[in-house]
PDB file of N, CA and C in Angstrom:
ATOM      1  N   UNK A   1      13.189  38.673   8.722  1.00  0.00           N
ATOM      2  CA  UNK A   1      13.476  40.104   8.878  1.00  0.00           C
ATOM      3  C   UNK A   1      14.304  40.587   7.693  1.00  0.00           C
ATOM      4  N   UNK A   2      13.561  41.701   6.555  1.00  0.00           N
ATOM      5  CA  UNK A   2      14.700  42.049   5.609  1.00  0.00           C
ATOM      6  C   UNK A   2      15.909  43.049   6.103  1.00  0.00           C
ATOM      7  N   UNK A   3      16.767  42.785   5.472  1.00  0.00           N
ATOM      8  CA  UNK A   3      18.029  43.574   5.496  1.00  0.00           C
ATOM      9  C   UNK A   3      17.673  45.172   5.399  1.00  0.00           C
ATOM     10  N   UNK A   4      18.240  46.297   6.247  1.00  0.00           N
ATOM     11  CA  UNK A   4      18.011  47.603   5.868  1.00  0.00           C
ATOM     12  C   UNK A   4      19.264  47.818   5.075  1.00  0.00           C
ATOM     13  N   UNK A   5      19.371  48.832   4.034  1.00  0.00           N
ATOM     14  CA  UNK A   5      20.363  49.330   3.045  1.00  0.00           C
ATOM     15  C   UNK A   5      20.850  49.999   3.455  1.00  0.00           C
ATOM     16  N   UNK A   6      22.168  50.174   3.025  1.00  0.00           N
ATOM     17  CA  UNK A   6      23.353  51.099   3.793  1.00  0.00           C
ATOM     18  C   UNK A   6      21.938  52.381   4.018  1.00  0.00           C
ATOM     19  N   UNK A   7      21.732  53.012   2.904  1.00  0.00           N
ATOM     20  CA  UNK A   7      21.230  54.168   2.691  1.00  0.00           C
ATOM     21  C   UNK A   7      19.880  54.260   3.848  1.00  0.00           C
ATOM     22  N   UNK A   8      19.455  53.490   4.045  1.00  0.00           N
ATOM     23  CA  UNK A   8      18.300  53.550   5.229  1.00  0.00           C
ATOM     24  C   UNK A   8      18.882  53.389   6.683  1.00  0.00           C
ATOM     25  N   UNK A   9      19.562  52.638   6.551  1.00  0.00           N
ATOM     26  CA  UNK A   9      20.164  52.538   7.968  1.00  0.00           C
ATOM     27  C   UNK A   9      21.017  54.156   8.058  1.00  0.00           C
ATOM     28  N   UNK A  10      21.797  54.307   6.827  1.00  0.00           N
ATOM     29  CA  UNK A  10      21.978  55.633   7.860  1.00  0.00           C
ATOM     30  C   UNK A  10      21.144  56.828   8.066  1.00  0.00           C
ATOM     31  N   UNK A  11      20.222  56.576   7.294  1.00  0.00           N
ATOM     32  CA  UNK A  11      19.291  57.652   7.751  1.00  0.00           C
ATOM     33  C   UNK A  11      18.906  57.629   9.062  1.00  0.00           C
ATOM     34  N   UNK A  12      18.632  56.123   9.610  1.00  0.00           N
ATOM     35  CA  UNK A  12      17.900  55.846  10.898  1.00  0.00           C
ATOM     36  C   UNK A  12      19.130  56.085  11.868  1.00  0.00           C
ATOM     37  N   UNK A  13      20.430  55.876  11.368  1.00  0.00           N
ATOM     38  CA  UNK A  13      21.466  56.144  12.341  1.00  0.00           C
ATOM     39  C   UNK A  13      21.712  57.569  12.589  1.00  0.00           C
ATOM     40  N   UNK A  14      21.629  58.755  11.640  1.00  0.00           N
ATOM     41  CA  UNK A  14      21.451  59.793  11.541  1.00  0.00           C
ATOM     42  C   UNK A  14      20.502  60.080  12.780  1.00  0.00           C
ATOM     43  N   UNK A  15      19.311  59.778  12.389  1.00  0.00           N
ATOM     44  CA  UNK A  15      18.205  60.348  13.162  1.00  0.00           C
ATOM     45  C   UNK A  15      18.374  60.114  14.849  1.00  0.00           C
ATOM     46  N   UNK A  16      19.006  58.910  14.936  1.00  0.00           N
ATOM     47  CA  UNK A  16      19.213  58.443  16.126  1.00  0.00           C
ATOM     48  C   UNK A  16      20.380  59.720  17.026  1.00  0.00           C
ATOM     49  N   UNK A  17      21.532  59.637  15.938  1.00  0.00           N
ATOM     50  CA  UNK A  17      22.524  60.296  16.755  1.00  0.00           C
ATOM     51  C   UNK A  17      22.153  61.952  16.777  1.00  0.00           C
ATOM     52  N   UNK A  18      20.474  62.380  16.022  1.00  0.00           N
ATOM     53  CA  UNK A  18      20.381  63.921  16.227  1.00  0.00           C
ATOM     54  C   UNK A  18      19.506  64.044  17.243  1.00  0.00           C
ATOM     55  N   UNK A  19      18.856  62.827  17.578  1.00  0.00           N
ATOM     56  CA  UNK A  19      17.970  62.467  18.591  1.00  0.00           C
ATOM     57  C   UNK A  19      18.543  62.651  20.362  1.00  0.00           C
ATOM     58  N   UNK A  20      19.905  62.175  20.067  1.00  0.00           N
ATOM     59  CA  UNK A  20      20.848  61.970  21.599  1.00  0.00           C
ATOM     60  C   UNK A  20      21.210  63.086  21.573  1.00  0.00           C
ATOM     61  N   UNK A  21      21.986  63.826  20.496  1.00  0.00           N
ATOM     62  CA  UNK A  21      22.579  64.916  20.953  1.00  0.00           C
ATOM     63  C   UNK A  21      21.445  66.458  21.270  1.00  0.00           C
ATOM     64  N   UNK A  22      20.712  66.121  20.945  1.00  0.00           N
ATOM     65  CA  UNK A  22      19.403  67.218  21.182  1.00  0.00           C
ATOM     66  C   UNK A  22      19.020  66.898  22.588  1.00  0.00           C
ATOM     67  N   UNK A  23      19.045  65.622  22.712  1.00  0.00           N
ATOM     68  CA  UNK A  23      18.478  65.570  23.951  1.00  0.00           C
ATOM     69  C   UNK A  23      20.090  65.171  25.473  1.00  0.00           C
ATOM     70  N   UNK A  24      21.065  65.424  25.672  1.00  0.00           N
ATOM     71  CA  UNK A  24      21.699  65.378  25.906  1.00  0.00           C
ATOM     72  C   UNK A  24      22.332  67.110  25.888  1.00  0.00           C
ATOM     73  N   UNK A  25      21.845  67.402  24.817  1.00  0.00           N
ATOM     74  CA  UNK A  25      22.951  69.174  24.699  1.00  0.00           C
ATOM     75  C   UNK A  25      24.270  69.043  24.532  1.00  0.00           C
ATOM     76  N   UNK A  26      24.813  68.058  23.847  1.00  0.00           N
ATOM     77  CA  UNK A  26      26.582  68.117  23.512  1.00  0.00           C
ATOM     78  C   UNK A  26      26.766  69.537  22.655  1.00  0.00           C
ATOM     79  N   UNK A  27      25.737  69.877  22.097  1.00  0.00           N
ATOM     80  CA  UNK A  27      26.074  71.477  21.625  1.00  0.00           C
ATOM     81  C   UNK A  27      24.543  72.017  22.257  1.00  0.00           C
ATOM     82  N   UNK A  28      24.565  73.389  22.304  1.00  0.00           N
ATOM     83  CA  UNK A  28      23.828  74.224  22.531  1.00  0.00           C
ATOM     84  C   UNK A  28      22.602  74.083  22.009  1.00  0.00           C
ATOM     85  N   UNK A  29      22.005  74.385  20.715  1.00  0.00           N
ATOM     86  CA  UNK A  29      21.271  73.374  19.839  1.00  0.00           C
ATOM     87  C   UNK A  29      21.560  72.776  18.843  1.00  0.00           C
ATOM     88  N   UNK A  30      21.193  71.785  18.517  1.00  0.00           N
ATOM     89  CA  UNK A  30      21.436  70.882  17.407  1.00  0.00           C
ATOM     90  C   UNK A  30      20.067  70.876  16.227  1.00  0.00           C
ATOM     91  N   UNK A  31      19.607  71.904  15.319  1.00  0.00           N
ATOM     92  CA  UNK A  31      18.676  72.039  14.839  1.00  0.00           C
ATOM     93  C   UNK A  31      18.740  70.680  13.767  1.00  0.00           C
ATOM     94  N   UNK A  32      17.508  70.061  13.686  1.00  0.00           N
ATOM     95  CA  UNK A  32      17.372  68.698  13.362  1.00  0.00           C
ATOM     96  C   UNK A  32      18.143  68.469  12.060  1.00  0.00           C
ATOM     97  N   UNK A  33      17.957  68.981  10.996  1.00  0.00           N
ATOM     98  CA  UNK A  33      18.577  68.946   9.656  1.00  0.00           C
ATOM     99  C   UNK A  33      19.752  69.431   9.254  1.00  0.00           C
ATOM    100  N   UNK A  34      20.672  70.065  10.523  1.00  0.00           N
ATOM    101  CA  UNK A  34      22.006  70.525  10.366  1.00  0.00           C
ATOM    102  C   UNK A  34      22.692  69.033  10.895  1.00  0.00           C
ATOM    103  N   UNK A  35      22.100  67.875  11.123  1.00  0.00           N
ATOM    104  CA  UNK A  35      22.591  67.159  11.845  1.00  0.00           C
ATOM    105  C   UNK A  35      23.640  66.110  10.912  1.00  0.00           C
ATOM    106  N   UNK A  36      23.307  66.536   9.525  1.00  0.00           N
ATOM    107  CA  UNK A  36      23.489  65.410   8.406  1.00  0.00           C
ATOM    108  C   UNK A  36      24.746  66.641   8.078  1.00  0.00           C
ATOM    109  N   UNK A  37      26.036  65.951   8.862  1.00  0.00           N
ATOM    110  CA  UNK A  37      27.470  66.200   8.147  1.00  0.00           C
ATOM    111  C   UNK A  37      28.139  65.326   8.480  1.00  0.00           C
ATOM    112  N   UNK A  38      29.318  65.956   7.960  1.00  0.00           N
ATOM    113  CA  UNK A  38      30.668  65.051   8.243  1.00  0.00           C
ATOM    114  C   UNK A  38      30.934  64.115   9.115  1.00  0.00           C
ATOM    115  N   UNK A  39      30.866  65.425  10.231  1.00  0.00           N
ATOM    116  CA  UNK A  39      31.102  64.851  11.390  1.00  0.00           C
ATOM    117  C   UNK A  39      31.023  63.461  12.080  1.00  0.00           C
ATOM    118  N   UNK A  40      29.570  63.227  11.777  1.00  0.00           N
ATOM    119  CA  UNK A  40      28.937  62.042  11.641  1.00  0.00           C
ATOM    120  C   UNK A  40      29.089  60.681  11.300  1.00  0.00           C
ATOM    121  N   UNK A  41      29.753  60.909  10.048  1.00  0.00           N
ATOM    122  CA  UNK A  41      29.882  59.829   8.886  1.00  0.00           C
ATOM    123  C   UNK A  41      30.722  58.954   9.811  1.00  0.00           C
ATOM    124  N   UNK A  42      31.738  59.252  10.535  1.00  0.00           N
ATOM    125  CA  UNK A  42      32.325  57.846  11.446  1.00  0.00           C
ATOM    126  C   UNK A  42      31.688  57.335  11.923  1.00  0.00           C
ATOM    127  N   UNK A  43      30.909  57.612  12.902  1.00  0.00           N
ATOM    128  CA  UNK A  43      30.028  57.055  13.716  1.00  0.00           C
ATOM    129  C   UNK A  43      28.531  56.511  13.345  1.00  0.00           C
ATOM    130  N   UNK A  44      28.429  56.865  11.981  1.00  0.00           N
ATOM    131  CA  UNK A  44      27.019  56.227  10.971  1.00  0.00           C
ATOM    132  C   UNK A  44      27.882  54.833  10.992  1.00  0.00           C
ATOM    133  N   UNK A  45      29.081  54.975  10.070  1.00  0.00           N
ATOM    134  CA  UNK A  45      29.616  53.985   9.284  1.00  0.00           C
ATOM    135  C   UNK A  45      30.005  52.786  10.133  1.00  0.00           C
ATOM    136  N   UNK A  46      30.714  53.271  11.413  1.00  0.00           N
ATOM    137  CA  UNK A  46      30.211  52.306  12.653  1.00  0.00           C
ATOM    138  C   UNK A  46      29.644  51.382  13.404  1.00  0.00           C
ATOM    139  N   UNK A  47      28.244  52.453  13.288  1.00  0.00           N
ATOM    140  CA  UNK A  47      26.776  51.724  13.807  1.00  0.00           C
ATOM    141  C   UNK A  47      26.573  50.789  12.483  1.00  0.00           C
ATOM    142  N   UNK A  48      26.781  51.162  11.359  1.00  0.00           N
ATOM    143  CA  UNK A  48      26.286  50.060  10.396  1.00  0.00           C
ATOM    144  C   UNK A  48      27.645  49.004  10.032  1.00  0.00           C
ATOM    145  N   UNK A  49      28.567  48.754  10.823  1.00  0.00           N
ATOM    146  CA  UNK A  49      29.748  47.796  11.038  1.00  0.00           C
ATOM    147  C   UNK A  49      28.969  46.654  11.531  1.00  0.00           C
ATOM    148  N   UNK A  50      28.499  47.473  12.882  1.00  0.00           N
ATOM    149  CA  UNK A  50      27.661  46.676  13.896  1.00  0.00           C
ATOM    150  C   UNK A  50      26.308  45.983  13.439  1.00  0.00           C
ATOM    151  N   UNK A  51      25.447  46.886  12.462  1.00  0.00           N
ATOM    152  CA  UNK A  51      24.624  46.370  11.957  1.00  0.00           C
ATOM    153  C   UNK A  51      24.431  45.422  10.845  1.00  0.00           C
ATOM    154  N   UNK A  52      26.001  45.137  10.204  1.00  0.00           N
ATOM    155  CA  UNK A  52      26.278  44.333   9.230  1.00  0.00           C
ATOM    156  C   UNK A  52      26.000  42.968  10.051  1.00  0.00           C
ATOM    157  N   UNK A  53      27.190  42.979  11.515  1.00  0.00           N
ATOM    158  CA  UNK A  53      27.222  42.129  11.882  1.00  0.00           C
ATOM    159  C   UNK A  53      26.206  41.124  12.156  1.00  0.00           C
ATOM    160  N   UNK A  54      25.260  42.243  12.860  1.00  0.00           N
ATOM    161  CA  UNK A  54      23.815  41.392  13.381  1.00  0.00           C
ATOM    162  C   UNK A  54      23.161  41.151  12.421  1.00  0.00           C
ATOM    163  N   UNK A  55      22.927  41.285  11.271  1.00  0.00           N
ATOM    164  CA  UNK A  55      22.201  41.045  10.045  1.00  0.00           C
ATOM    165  C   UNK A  55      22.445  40.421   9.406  1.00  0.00           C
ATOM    166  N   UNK A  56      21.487  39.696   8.388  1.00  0.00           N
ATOM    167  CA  UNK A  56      21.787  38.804   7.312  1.00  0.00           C
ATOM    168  C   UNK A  56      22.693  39.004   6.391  1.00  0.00           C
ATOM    169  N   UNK A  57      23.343  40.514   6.375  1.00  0.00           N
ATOM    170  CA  UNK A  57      24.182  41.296   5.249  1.00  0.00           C
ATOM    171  C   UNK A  57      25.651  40.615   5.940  1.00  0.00           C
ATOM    172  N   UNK A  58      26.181  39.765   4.746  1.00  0.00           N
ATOM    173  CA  UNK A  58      27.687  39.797   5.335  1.00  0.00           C
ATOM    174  C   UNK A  58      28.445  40.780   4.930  1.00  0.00           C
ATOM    175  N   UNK A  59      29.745  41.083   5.323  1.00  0.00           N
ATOM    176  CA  UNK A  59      30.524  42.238   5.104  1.00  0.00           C
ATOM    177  C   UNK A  59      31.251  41.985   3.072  1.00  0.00           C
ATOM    178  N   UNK A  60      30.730  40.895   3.101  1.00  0.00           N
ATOM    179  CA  UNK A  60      32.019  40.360   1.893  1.00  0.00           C
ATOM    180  C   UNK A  60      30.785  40.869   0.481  1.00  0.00           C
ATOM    181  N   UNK A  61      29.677  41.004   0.403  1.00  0.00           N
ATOM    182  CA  UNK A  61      28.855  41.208   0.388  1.00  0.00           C
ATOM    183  C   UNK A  61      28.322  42.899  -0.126  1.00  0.00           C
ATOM    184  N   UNK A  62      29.087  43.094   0.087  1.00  0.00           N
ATOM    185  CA  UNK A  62      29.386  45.090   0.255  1.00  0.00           C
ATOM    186  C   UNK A  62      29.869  45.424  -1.065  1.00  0.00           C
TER     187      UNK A  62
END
């Protein structure tokens, strides 16, 4: 299984977290491409903590 790159994974983490909140309604709407801010970036950087872990990518590595 290859490694995904920071840069792909957060896209897919992106997509994921505009995916929940659209479908959930934590705001009113969440139009798909306003989804890529700030806000976010903790909870990208996060999911790809987690995804370091499970992956062939070690952290030292970075």
């Amino acid at each position: 299984m290859d490694c995904l790159s920071v840069e792909r994974f957060n896209l897919i983490a992106m997509q994921i977290l505009c995916h929940i909140l659209q479908k959930v309604k934590i705001k009113e709407v969440v139009p798909y491409y306003d989804c890529y801010v700030d806000s976010f970036s903790f909870t990208a950087k996060s999911l790809w903590m987690i995804h370091l872990q499970l992956s062939c990518v070690s952290v030292e590595h970075m």
